[in-house]
Protein backbone atom coordinates (compact mmCIF):
# COMPACT_ATOMS: atom_id res chain seq x y z
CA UNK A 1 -40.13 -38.45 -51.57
CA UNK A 2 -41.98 -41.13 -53.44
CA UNK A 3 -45.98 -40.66 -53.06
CA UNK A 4 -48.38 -43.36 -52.58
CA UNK A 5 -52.03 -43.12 -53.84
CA UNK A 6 -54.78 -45.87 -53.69
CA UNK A 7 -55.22 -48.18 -56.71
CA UNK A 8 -57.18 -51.08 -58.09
CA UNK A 9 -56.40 -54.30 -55.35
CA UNK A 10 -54.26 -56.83 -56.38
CA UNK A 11 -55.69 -60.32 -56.38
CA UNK A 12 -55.16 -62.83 -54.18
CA UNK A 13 -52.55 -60.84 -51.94
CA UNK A 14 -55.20 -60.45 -49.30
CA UNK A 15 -53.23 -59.93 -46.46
CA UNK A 16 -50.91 -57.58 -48.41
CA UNK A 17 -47.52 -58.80 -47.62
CA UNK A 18 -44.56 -56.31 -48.70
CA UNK A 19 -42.56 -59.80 -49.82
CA UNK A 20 -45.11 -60.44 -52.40
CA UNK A 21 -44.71 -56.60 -54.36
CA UNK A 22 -41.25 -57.22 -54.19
CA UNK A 23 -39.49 -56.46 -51.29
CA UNK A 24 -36.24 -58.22 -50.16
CA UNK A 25 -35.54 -57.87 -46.71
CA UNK A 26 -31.94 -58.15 -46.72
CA UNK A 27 -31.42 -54.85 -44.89
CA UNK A 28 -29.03 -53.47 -48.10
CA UNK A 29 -31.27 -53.76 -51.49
CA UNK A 30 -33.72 -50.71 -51.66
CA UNK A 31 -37.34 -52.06 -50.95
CA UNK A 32 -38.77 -48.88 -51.12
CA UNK A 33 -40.84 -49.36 -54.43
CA UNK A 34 -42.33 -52.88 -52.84
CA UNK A 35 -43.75 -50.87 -50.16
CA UNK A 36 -45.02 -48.54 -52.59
CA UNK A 37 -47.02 -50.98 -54.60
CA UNK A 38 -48.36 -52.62 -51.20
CA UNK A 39 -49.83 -49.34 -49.74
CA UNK A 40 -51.57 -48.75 -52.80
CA UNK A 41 -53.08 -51.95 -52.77
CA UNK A 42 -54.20 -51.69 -49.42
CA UNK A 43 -54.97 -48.09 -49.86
CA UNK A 44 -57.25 -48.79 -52.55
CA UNK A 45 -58.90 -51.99 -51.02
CA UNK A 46 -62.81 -51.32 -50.15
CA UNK A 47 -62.63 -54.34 -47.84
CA UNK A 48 -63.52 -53.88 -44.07
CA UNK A 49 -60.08 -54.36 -42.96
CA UNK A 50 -57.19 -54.57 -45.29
CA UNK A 51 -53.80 -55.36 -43.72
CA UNK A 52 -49.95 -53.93 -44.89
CA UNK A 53 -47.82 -56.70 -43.18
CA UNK A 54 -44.33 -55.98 -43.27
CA UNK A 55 -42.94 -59.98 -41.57
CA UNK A 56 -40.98 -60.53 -39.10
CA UNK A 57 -37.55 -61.74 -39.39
CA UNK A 58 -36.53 -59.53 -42.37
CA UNK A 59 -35.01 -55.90 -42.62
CA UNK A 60 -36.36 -53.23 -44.70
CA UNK A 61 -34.18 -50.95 -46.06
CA UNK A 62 -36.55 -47.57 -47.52
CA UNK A 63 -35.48 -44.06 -48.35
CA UNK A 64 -38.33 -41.51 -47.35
CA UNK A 65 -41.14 -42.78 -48.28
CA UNK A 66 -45.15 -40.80 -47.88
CA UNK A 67 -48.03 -43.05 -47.18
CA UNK A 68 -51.12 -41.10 -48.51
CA UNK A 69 -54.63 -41.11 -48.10
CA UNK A 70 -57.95 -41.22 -48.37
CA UNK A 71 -58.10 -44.74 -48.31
CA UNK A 72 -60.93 -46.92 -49.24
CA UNK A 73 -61.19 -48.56 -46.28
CA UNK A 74 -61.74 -46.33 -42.78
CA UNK A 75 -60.20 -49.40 -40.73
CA UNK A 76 -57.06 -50.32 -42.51
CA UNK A 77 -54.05 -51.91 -40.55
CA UNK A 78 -50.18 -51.63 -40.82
CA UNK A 79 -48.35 -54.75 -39.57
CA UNK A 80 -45.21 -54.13 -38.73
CA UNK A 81 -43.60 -57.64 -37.60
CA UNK A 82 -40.12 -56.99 -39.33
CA UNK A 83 -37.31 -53.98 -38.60
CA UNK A 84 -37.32 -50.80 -41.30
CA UNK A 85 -34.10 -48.61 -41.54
CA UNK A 86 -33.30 -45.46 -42.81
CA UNK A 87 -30.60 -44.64 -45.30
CA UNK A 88 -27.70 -44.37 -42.91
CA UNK A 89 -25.70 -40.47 -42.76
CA UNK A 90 -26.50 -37.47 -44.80
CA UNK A 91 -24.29 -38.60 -47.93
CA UNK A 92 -27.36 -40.77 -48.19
CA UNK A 93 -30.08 -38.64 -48.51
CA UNK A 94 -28.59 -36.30 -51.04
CA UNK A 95 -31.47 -35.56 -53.51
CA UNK A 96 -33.83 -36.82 -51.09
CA UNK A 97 -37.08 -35.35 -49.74
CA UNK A 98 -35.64 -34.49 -45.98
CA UNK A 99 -39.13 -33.31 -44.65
CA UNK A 100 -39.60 -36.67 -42.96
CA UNK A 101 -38.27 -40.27 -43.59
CA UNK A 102 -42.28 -42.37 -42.79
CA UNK A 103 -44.92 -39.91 -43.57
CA UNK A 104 -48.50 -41.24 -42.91
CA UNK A 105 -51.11 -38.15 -44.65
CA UNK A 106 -54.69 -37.40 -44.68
CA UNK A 107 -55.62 -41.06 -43.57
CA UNK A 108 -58.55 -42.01 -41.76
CA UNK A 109 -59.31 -44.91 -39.40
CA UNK A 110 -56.24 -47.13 -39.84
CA UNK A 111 -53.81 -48.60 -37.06
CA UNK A 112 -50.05 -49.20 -37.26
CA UNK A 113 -48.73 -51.91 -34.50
CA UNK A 114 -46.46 -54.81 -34.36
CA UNK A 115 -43.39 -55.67 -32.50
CA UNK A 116 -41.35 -54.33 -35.49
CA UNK A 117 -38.45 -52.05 -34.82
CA UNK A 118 -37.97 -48.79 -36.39
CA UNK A 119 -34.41 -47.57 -36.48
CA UNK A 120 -33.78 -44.17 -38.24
CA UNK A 121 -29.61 -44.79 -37.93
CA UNK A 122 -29.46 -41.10 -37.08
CA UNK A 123 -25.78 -41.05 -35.11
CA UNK A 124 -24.13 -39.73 -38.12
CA UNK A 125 -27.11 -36.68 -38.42
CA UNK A 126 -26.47 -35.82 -34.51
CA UNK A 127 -22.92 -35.28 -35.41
CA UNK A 128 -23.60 -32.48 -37.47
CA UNK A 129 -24.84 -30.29 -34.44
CA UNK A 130 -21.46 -29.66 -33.33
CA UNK A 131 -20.71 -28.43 -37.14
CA UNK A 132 -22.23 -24.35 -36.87
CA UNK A 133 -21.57 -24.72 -41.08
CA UNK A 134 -23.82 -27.89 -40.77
CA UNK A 135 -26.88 -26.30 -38.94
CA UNK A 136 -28.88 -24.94 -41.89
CA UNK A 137 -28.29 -29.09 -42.86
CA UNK A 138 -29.32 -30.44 -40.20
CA UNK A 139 -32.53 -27.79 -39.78
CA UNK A 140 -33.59 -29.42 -42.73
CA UNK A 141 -33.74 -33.29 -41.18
CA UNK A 142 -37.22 -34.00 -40.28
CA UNK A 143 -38.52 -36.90 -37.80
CA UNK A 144 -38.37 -40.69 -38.20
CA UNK A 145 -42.51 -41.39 -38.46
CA UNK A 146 -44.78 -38.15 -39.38
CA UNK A 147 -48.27 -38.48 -38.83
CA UNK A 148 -50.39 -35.51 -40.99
CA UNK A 149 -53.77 -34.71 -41.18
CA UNK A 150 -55.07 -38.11 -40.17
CA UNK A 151 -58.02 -39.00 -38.09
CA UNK A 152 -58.96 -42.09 -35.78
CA UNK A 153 -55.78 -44.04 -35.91
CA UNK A 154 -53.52 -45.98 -33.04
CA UNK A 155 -50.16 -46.53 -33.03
CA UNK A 156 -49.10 -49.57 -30.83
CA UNK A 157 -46.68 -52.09 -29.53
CA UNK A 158 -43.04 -50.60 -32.01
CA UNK A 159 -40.06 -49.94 -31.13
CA UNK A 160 -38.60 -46.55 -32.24
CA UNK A 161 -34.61 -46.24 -32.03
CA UNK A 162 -32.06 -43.64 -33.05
CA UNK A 163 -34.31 -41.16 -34.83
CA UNK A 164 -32.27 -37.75 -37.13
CA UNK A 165 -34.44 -35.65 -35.27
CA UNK A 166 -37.79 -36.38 -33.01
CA UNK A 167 -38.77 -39.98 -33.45
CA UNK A 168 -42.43 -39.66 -33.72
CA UNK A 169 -44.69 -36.45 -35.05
CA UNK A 170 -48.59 -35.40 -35.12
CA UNK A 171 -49.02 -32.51 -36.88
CA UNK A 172 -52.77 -31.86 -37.58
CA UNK A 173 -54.37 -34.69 -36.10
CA UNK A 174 -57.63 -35.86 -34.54
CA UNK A 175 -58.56 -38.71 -32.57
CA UNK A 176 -55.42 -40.26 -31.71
CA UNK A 177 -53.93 -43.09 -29.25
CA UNK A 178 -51.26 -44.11 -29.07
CA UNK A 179 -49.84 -46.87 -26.71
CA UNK A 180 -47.24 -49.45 -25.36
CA UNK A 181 -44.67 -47.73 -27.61
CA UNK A 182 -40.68 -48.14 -26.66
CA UNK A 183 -38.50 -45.19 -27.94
CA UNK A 184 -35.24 -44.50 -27.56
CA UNK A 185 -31.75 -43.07 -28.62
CA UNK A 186 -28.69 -42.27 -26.40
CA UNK A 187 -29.14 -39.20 -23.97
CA UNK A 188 -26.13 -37.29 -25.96
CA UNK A 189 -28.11 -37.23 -29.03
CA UNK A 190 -29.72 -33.53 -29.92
CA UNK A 191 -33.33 -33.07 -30.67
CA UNK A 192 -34.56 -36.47 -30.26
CA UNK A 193 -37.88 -35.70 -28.59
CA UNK A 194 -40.07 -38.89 -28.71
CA UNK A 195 -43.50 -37.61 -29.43
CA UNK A 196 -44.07 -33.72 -30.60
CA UNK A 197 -47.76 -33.12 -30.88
CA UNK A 198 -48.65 -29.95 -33.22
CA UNK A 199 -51.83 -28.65 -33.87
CA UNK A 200 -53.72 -31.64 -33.01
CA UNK A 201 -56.61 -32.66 -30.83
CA UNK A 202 -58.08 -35.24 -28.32
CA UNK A 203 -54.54 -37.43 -27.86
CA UNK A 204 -54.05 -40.38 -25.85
CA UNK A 205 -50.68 -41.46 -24.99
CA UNK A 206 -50.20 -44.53 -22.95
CA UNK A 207 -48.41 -47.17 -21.03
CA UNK A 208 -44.87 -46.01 -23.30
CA UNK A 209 -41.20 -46.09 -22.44
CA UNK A 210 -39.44 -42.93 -23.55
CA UNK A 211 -35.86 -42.72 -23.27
CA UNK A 212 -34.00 -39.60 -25.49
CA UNK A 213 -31.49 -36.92 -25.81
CA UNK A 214 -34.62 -34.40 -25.82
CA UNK A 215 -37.90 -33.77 -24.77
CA UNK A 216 -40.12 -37.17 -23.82
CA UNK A 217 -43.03 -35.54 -24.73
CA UNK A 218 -43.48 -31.82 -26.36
CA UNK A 219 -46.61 -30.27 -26.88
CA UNK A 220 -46.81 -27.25 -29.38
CA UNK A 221 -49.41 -24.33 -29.93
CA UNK A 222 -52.91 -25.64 -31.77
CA UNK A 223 -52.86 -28.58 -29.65
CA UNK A 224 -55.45 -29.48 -27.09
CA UNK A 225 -57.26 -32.33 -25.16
CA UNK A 226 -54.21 -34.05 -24.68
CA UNK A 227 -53.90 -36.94 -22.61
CA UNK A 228 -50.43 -38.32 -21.78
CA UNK A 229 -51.09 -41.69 -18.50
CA UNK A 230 -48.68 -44.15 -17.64
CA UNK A 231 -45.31 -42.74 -19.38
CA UNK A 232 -41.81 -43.66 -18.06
CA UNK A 233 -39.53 -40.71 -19.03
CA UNK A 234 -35.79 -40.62 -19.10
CA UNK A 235 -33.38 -40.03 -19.83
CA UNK A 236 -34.49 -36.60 -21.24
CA UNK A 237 -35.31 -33.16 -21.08
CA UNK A 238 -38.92 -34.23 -18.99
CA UNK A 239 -42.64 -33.27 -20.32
CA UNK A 240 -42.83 -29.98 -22.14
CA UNK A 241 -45.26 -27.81 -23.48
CA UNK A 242 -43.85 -25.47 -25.79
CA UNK A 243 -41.53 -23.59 -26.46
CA UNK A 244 -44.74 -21.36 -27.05
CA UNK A 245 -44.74 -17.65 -28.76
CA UNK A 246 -41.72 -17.72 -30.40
CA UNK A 247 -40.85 -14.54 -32.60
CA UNK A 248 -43.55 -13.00 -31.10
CA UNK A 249 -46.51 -15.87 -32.66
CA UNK A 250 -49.64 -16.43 -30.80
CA UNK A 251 -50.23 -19.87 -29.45
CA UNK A 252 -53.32 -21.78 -27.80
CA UNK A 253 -52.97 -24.84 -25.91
CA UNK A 254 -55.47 -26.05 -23.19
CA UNK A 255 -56.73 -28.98 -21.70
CA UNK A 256 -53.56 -31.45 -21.36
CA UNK A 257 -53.62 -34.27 -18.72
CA UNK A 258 -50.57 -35.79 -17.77
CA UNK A 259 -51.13 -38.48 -14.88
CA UNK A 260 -49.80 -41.75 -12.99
CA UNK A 261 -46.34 -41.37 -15.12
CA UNK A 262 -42.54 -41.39 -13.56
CA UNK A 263 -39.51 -39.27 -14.49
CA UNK A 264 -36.50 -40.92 -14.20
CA UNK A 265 -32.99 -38.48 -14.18
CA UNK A 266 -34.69 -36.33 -16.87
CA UNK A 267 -33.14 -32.82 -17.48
CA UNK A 268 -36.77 -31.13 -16.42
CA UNK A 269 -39.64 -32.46 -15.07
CA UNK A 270 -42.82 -30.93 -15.90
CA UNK A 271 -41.94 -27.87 -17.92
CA UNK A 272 -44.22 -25.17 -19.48
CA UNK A 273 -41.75 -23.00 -21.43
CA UNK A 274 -42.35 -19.75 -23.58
CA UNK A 275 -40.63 -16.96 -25.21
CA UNK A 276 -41.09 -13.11 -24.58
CA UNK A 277 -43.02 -10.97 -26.93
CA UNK A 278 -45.58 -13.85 -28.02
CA UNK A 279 -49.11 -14.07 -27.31
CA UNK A 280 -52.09 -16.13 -26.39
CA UNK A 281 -52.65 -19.19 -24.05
CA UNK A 282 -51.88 -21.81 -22.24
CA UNK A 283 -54.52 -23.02 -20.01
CA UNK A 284 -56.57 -26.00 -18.16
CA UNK A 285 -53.36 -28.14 -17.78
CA UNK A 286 -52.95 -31.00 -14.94
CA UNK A 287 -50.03 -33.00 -13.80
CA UNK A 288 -51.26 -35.55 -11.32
CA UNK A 289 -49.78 -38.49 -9.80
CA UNK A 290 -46.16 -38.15 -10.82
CA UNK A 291 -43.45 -40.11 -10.03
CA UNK A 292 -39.97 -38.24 -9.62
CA UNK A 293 -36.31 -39.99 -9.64
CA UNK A 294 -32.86 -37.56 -9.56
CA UNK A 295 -34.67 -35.02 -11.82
CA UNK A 296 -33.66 -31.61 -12.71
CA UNK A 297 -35.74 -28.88 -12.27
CA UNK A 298 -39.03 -31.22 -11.10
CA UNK A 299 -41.50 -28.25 -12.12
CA UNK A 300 -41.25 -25.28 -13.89
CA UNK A 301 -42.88 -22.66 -15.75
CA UNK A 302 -40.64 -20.38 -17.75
CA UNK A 303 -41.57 -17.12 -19.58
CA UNK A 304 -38.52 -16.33 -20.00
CA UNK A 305 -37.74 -19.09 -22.65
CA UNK A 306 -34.17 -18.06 -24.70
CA UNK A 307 -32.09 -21.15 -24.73
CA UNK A 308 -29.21 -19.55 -26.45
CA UNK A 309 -29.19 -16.08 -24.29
CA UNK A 310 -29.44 -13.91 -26.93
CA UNK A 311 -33.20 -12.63 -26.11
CA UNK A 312 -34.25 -9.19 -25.87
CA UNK A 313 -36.45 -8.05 -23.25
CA UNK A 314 -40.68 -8.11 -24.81
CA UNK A 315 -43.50 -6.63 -22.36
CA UNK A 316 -45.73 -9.41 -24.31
CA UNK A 317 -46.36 -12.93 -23.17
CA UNK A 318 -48.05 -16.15 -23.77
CA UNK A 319 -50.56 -16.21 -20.48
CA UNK A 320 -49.92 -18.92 -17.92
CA UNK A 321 -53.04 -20.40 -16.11
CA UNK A 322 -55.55 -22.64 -14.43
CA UNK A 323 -52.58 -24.66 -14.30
CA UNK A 324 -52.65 -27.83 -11.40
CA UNK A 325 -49.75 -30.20 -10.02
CA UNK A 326 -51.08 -32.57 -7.32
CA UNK A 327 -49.49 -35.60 -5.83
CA UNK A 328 -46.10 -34.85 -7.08
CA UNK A 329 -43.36 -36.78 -5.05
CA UNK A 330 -39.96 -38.26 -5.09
CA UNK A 331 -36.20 -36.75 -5.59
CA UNK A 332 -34.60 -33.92 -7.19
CA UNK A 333 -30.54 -33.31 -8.05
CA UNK A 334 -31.24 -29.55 -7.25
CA UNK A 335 -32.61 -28.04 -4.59
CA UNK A 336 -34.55 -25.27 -6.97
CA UNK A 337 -37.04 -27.79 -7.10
CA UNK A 338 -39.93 -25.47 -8.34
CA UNK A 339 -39.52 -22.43 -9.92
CA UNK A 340 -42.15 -20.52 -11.43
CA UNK A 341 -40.80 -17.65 -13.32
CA UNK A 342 -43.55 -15.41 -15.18
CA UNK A 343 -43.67 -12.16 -17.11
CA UNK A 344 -43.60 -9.25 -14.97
CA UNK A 345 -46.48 -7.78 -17.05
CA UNK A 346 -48.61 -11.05 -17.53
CA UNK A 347 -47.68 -13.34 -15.02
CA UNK A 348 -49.32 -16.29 -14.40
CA UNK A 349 -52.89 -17.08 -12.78
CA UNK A 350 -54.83 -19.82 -10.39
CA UNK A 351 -51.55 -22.06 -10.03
CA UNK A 352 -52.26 -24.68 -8.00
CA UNK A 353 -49.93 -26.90 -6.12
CA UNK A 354 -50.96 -29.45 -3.31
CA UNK A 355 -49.56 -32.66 -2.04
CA UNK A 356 -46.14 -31.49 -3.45
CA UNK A 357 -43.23 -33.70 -1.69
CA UNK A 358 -40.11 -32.88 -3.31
CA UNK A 359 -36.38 -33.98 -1.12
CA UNK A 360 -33.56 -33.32 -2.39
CA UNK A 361 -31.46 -36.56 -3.63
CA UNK A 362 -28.52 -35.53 -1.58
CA UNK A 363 -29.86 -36.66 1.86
CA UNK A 364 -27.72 -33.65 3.64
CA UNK A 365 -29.08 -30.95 1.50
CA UNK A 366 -32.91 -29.44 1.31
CA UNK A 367 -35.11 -28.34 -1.43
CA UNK A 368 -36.22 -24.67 -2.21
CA UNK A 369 -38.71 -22.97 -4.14
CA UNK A 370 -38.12 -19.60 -6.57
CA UNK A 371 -41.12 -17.82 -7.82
CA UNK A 372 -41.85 -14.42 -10.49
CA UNK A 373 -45.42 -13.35 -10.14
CA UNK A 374 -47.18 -16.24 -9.68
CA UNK A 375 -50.89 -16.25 -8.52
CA UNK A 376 -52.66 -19.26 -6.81
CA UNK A 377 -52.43 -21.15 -4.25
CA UNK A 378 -50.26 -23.96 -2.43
CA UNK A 379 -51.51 -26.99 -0.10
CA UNK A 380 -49.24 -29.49 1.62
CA UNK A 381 -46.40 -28.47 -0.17
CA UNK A 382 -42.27 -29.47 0.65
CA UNK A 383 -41.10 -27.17 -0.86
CA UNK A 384 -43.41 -24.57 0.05
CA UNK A 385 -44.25 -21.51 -2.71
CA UNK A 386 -44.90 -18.52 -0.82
CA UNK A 387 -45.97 -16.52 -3.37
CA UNK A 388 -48.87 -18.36 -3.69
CA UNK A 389 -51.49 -17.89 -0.99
């Protein structure tokens, strides 16, 4: 992976325009060293706001490529008015930093917007999944754009297609929004989440379309303050947090917001998912105003987290509570609407449910509620949870 530092400005290339280090556009030659030269011009400008435009009209073909920081400047902008693509299969990335193919790290105060389109040509990566010699291969693709260690930024207005692996990562991250963002890849493809969220804190994400083979939106331990308003989901697996506690890790996750968002024929709705034998929390999460269409398993909390069936039985969990759903409504394509399945040793605490209006989307059939020590309480509810009272 190449790695950009800041340098002395060039002259006269105020704003920095990729054409004029280089680049081609032509969607075949390598314009990965243009970009290069750019971000280290802007990197190293001391300006109040020096601009990376990448123009519309052109494609950009770059192999993995790391944007690095500190910059100079604490409000620098990325311009991305053209499309950028990713070396296409695995035959292409041989000898090539996998970790990630855009990797934005230890940046602070910069935005990244455009109408651009950002295509990481991953169909012949999601192909390997069926290959069990491929897997330790494919474990080591890494997503499309990687945001690491970086502070005050936004992400806005791209379109992110066809990622190897999740489409768009914060790992380590403060201060974050990030808005009016269309991604998508078919529903067959595996592990094409569109935002994961590690580690980070005080997230906004807004007014997006998300429409993947995985989850819409996953949030993993470290993270909290997160803010997720006005998504469309789906196709998908839903809203996750977690998986959390796997191999027996501790995890910490509280205060997430999700709010005024639909789920359109996602694969799970609101989903808080961990394994036995880990430890920790998750805690002070909300799901409010939410918008249902044909979705599988609407809400549920699993402890019991082992998606290949191969888990042994752990006493341990991560602990479940001061968890809220209100205002839920629309349709689901089974009638275990809700299930809330916690450890028999932990369980989960102060659930709350209330203005819950869940029908089934086959008109002649009704929904149904299942429910493993639970603790709460349940308001206006279709279906009702009687375990909480």
């Amino acid at each position: 992976m190449a790695t950009l530092g800041w340098s002395r400005s060039y002259p006269g290339t105020m704003p920095y325009n990729v054409m004029n280090f280089g680049a081609v556009g032509n969607g075949v030659t390598d314009d990965s060293q243009a970009f290069i030269k750019a971000w280290n011009a802007v990197c190293g400008d001391t300006s109040n706001n020096p601009t990376l435009q990448v123009p519309q009209g052109k494609t950009f073909l770059l192999q993995p490529t790391s944007f690095q920081g500190p910059c100079k400047s604490s409000n620098l902008q990325v311009q991305i008015e053209g499309n950028l693509i990713a070396p296409e299969g695995p035959s292409s990335w041989k000898g090539k930093d996998r970790r990630s193919w855009l990797y934005f790290a230890n940046v602070n105060g910069f935005t990244v917007n455009g109408n651009g389109e950002i295509d990481g040509q991953g169909s012949q990566w999601w192909k390997l999944c069926s290959d069990v010699g491929a897997q330790h291969f494919f474990a080591n693709s890494r997503p499309a754009l990687v945001f690491e260690k970086c502070t005050s930024f936004q992400v806005s207005g791209l379109k992110h297609i066809n990622s190897q692996k999740n489409h768009i990562s914060l790992d380590n991250c403060q201060d974050a929004t990030l808005s009016n963002l269309h991604i998508s890849a078919p529903e067959s493809s595996p592990n094409t989440d569109g935002i994961d969220i590690s580690a980070s804190q005080n997230i906004h994400i807004l007014n997006s379309n998300i429409a993947t083979g995985d989850d819409c939106i996953a949030i993993n331990t470290g993270s909290s303050q997160i803010n997720v308003t006005g998504l469309t989901c789906g196709p998908g697996h839903g809203i996750s947090i977690g998986s959390l506690g796997k191999q027996g890790e501790a995890a910490a996750v509280e205060e997430v917001h999700v709010k005024n968002c639909t789920l359109n024929a996602t694969q799970n709705g609101l989903r808080i998912k961990t394994w036995q034998g880990g430890s920790g929390y998750a805690r002070k999460i909300t799901f409010n105003d939410i918008t249902l269409t044909d979705v599988d398993n609407p809400i549920i909390i699993d402890q019991f987290y082992c998606p290949h069936e191969q888990c042994s039985n752990e006493t341990n969990a991560v602990k479940i509570s001061d968890v809220s759903y209100t205002g839920i409504h629309g349709t689901s394509i089974t009638q275990d609407a809700i299930a809330l399945n916690c450890s028999r040793t932990v369980g989960c605490d102060n659930i709350v449910l209330e203005h819950i209006h869940i029908a089934s989307s086959n008109s002649k059939e009704g929904t149904y509620s299942t429910c493993i020590n639970a603790h709460g309480k349940c308001d206006d509810s279709v279906p009702s949870v009687g375990c909480l009272k």
